[in-house]
C-alpha atoms as a PDB file:
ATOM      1  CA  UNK A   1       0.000   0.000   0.000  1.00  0.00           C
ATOM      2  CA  UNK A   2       0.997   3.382  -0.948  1.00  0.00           C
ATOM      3  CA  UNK A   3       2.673   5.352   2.191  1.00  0.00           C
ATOM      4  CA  UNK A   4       1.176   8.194   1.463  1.00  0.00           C
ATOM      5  CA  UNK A   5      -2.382   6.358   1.532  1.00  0.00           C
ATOM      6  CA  UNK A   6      -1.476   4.622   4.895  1.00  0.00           C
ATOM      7  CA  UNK A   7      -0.488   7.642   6.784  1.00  0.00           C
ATOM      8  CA  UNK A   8      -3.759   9.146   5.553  1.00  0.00           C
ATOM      9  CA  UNK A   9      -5.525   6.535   7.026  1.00  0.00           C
ATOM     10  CA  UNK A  10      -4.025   6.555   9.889  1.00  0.00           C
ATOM     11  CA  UNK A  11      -4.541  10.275  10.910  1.00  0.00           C
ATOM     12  CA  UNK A  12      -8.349   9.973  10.138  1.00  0.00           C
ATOM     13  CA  UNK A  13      -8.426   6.861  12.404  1.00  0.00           C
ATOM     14  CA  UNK A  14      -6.090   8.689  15.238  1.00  0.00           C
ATOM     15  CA  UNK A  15      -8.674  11.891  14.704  1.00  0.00           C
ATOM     16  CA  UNK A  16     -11.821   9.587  14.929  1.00  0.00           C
ATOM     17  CA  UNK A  17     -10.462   7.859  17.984  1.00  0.00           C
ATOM     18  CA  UNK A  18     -10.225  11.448  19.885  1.00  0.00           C
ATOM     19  CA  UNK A  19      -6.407  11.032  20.421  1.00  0.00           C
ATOM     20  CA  UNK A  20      -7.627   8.094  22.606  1.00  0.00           C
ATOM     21  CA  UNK A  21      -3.821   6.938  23.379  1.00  0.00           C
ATOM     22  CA  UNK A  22      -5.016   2.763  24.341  1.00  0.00           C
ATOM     23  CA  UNK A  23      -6.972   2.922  21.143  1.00  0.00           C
ATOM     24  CA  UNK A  24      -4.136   4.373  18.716  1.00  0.00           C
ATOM     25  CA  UNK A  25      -1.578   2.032  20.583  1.00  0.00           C
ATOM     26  CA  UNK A  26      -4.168  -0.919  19.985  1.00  0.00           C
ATOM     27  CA  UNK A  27      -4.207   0.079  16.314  1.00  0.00           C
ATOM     28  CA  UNK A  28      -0.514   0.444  15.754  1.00  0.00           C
ATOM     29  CA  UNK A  29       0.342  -3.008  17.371  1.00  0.00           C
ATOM     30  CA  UNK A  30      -2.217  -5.004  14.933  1.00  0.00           C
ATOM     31  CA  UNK A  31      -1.031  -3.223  12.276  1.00  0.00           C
ATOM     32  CA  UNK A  32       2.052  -4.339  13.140  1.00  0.00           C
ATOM     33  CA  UNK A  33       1.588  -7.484  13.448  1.00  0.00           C
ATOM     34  CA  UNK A  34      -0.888  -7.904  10.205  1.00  0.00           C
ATOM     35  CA  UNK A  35       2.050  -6.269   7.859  1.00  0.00           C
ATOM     36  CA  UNK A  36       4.482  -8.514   9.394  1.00  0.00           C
ATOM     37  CA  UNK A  37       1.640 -11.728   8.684  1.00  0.00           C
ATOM     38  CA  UNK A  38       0.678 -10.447   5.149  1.00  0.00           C
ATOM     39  CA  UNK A  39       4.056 -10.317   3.834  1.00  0.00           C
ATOM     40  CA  UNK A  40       4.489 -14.284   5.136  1.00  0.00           C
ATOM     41  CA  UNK A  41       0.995 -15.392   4.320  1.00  0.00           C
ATOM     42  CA  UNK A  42       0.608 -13.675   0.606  1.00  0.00           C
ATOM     43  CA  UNK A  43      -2.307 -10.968   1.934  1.00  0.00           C
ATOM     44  CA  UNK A  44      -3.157  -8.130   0.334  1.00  0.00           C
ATOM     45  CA  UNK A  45      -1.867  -5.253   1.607  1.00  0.00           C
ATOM     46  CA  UNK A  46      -4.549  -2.771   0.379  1.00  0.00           C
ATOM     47  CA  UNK A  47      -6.848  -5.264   2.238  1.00  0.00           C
ATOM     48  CA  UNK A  48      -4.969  -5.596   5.423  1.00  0.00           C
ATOM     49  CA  UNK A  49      -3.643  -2.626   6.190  1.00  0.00           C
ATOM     50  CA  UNK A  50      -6.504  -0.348   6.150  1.00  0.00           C
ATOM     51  CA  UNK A  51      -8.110  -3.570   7.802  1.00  0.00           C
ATOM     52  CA  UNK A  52      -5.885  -3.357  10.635  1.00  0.00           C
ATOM     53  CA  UNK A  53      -6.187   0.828  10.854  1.00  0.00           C
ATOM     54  CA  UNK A  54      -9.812   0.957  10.858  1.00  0.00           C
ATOM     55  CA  UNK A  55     -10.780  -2.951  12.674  1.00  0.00           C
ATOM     56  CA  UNK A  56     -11.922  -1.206  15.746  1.00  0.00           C
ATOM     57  CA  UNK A  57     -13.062   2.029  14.362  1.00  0.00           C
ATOM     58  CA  UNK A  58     -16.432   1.392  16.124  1.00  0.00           C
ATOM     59  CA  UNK A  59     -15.615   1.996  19.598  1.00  0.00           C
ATOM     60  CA  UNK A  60     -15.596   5.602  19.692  1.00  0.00           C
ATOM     61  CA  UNK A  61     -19.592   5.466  18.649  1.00  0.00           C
ATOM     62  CA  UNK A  62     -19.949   2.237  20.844  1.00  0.00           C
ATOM     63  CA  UNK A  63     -18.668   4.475  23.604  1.00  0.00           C
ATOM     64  CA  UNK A  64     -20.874   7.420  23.134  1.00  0.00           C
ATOM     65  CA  UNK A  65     -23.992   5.537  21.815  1.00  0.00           C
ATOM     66  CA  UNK A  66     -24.203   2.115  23.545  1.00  0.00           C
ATOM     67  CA  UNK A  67     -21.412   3.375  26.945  1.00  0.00           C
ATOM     68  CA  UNK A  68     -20.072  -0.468  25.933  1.00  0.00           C
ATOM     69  CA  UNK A  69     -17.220  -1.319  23.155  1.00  0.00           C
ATOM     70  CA  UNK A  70     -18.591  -4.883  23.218  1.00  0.00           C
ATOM     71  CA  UNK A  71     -17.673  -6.548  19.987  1.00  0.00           C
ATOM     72  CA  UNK A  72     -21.030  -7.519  18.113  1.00  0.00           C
ATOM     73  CA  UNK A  73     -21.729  -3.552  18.644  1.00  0.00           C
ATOM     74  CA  UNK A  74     -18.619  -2.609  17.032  1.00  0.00           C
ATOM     75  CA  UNK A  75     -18.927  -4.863  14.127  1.00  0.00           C
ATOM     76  CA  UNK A  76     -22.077  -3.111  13.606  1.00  0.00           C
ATOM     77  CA  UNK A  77     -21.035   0.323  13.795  1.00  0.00           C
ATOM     78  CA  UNK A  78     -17.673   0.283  12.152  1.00  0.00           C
ATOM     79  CA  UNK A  79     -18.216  -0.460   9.142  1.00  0.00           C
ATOM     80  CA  UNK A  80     -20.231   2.497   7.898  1.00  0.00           C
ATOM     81  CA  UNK A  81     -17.626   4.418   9.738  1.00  0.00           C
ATOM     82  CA  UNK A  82     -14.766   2.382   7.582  1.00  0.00           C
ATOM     83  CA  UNK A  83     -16.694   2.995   4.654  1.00  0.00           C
ATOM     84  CA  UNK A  84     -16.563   6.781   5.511  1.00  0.00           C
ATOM     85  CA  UNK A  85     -13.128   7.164   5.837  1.00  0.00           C
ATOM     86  CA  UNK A  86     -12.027   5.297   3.245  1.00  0.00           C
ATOM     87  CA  UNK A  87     -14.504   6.878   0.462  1.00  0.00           C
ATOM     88  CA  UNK A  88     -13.026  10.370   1.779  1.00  0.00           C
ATOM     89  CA  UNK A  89      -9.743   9.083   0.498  1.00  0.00           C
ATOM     90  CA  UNK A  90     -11.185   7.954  -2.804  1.00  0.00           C
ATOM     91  CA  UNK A  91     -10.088   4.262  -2.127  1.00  0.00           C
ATOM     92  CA  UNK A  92     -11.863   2.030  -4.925  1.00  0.00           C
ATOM     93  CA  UNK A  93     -15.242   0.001  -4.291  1.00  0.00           C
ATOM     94  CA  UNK A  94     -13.842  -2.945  -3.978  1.00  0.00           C
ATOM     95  CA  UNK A  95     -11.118  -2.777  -1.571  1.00  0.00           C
ATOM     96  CA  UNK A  96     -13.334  -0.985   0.811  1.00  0.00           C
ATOM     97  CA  UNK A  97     -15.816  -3.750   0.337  1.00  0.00           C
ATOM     98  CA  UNK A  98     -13.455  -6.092   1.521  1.00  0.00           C
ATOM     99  CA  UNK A  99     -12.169  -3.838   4.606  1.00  0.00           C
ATOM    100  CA  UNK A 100     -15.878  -3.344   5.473  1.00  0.00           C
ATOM    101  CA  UNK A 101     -16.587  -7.053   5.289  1.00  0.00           C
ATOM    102  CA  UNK A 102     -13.495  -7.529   7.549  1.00  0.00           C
ATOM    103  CA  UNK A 103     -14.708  -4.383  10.316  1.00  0.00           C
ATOM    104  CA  UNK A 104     -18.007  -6.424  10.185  1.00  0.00           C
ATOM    105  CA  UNK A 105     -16.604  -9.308  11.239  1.00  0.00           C
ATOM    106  CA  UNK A 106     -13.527  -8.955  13.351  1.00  0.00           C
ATOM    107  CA  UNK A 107     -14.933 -11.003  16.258  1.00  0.00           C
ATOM    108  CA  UNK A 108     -16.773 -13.446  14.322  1.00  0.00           C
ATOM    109  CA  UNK A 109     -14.575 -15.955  13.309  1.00  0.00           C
ATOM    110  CA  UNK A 110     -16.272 -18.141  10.789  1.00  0.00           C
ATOM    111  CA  UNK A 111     -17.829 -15.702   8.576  1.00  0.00           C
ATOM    112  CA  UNK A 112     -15.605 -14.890   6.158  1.00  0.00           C
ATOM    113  CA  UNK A 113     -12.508 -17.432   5.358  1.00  0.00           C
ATOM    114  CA  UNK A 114     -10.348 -15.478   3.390  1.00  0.00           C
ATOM    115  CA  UNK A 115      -6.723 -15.130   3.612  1.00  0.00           C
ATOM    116  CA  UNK A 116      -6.842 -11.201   4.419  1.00  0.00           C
ATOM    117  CA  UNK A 117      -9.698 -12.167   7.419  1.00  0.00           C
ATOM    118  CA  UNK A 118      -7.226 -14.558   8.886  1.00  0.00           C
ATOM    119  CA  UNK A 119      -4.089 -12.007   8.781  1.00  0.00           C
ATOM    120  CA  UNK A 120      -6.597  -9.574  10.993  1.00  0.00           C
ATOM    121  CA  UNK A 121      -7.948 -11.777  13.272  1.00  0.00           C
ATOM    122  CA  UNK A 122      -4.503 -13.186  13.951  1.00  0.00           C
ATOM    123  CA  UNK A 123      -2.324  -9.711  14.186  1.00  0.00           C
ATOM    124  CA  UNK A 124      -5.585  -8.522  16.570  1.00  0.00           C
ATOM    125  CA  UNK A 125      -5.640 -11.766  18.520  1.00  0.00           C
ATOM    126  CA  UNK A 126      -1.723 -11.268  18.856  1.00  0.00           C
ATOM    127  CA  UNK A 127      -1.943  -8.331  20.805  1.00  0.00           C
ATOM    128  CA  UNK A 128      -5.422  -9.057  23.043  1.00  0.00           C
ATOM    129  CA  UNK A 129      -4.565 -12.842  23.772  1.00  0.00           C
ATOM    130  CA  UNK A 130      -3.021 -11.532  27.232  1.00  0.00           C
ATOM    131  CA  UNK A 131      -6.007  -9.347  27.720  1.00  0.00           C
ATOM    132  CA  UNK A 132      -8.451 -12.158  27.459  1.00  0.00           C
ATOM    133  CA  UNK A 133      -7.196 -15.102  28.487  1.00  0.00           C
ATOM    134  CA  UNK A 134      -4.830 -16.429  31.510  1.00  0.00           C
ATOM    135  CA  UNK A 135      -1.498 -16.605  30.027  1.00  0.00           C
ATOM    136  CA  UNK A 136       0.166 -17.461  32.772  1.00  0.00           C
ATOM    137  CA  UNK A 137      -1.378 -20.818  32.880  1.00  0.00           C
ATOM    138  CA  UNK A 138       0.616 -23.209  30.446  1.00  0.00           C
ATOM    139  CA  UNK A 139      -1.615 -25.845  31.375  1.00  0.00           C
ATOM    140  CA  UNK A 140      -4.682 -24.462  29.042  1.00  0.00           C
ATOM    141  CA  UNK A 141      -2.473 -22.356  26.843  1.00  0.00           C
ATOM    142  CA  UNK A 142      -1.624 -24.455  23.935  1.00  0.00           C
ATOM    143  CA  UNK A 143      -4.850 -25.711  23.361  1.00  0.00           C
ATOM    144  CA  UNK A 144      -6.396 -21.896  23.361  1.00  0.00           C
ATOM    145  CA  UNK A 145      -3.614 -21.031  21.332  1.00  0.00           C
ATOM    146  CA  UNK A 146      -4.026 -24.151  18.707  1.00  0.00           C
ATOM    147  CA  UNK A 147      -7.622 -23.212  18.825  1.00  0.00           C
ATOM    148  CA  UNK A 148      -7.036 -19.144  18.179  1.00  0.00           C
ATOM    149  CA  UNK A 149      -5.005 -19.150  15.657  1.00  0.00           C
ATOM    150  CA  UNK A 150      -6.403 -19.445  12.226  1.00  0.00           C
ATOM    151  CA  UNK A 151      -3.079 -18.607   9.705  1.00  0.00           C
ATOM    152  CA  UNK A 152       0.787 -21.173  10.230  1.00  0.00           C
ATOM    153  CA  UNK A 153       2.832 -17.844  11.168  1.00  0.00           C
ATOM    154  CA  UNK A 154       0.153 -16.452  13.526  1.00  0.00           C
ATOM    155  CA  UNK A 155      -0.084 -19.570  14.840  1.00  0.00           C
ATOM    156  CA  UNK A 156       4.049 -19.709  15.233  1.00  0.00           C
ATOM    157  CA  UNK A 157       4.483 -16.481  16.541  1.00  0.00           C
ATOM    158  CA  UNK A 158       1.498 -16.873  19.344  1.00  0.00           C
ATOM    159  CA  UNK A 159       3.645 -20.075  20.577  1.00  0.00           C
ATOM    160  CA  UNK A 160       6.761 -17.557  20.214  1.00  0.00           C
ATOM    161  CA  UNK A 161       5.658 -14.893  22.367  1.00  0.00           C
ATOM    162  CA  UNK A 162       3.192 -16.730  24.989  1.00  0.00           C
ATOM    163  CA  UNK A 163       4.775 -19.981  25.442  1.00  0.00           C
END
């Protein structure tokens, strides 16, 4: 993806968020991890990184709307927010189709089964496994882990990192 395009992106999701610092960190860290997954796993980058930018552009309005940033909510409100941002920077119809579909369904595994779906929730489950589950306890670990994971590297670099 073009730099230029990317950084654009990024301010518009860094303005949406109100400067929220956990959010933008969030953000930054699964993009990290997607670009480092995409370039491995043959995604698209056009896909994945405004994917990763904009996955949790729905908890701002989940905040204010719903006082909840429960996941279901946000993959209903993000999207049309997505769609916003990424039609202000002219992006074509069928990349932000994609990213949409992905916003939609970032905590639904199972919906969509695409390579650029599996680079998202991967890079996003890379940075909230410690958040949601007990990672000090190697007993259950590799089996949530095995059962996370839906992409070899993701997979590979959860073991790396947790166990």
């Amino acid at each position: 993806m073009d730099k230029k395009l990317k950084n654009a992106i990024i301010k518009k999701m860094m303005a949406y968020f109100e400067y929220n610092n956990s959010h933008i960190n969030h953000t930054y860290r699964v993009l990290e991890y997607a670009e480092e997954l995409l370039n491995i796993e043959k995604g698209d980058p056009n896909i994945n990184i405004p994917a990763a930018i904009l996955h949790d552009i729905g908890i701002t309005p989940c905040e204010k709307k719903y006082n909840s940033i429960e996941g279901q909510l946000q993959e209903i409100v993000g999207p049309p927010v997505a769609r916003e941002i990424l039609e202000s920077l002219k992006i074509d119809e069928k990349i932000i189709k994609e990213v949409c579909e992905i916003v939609a369904c970032h905590h639904s595994p199972g919906e969509i089964n695409t390579i650029n779906f599996k680079i998202m929730w991967d890079a996003d489950w890379l940075v909230n496994l410690p958040d949601v589950y007990d990672i000090k306890d190697k007993a259950k670990l590799p089996e949530i882990i095995n059962k996370t994971f839906m992409t070899k590297t993701g997979l590979g670099i959860a073991k790396y990192l947790y166990l």
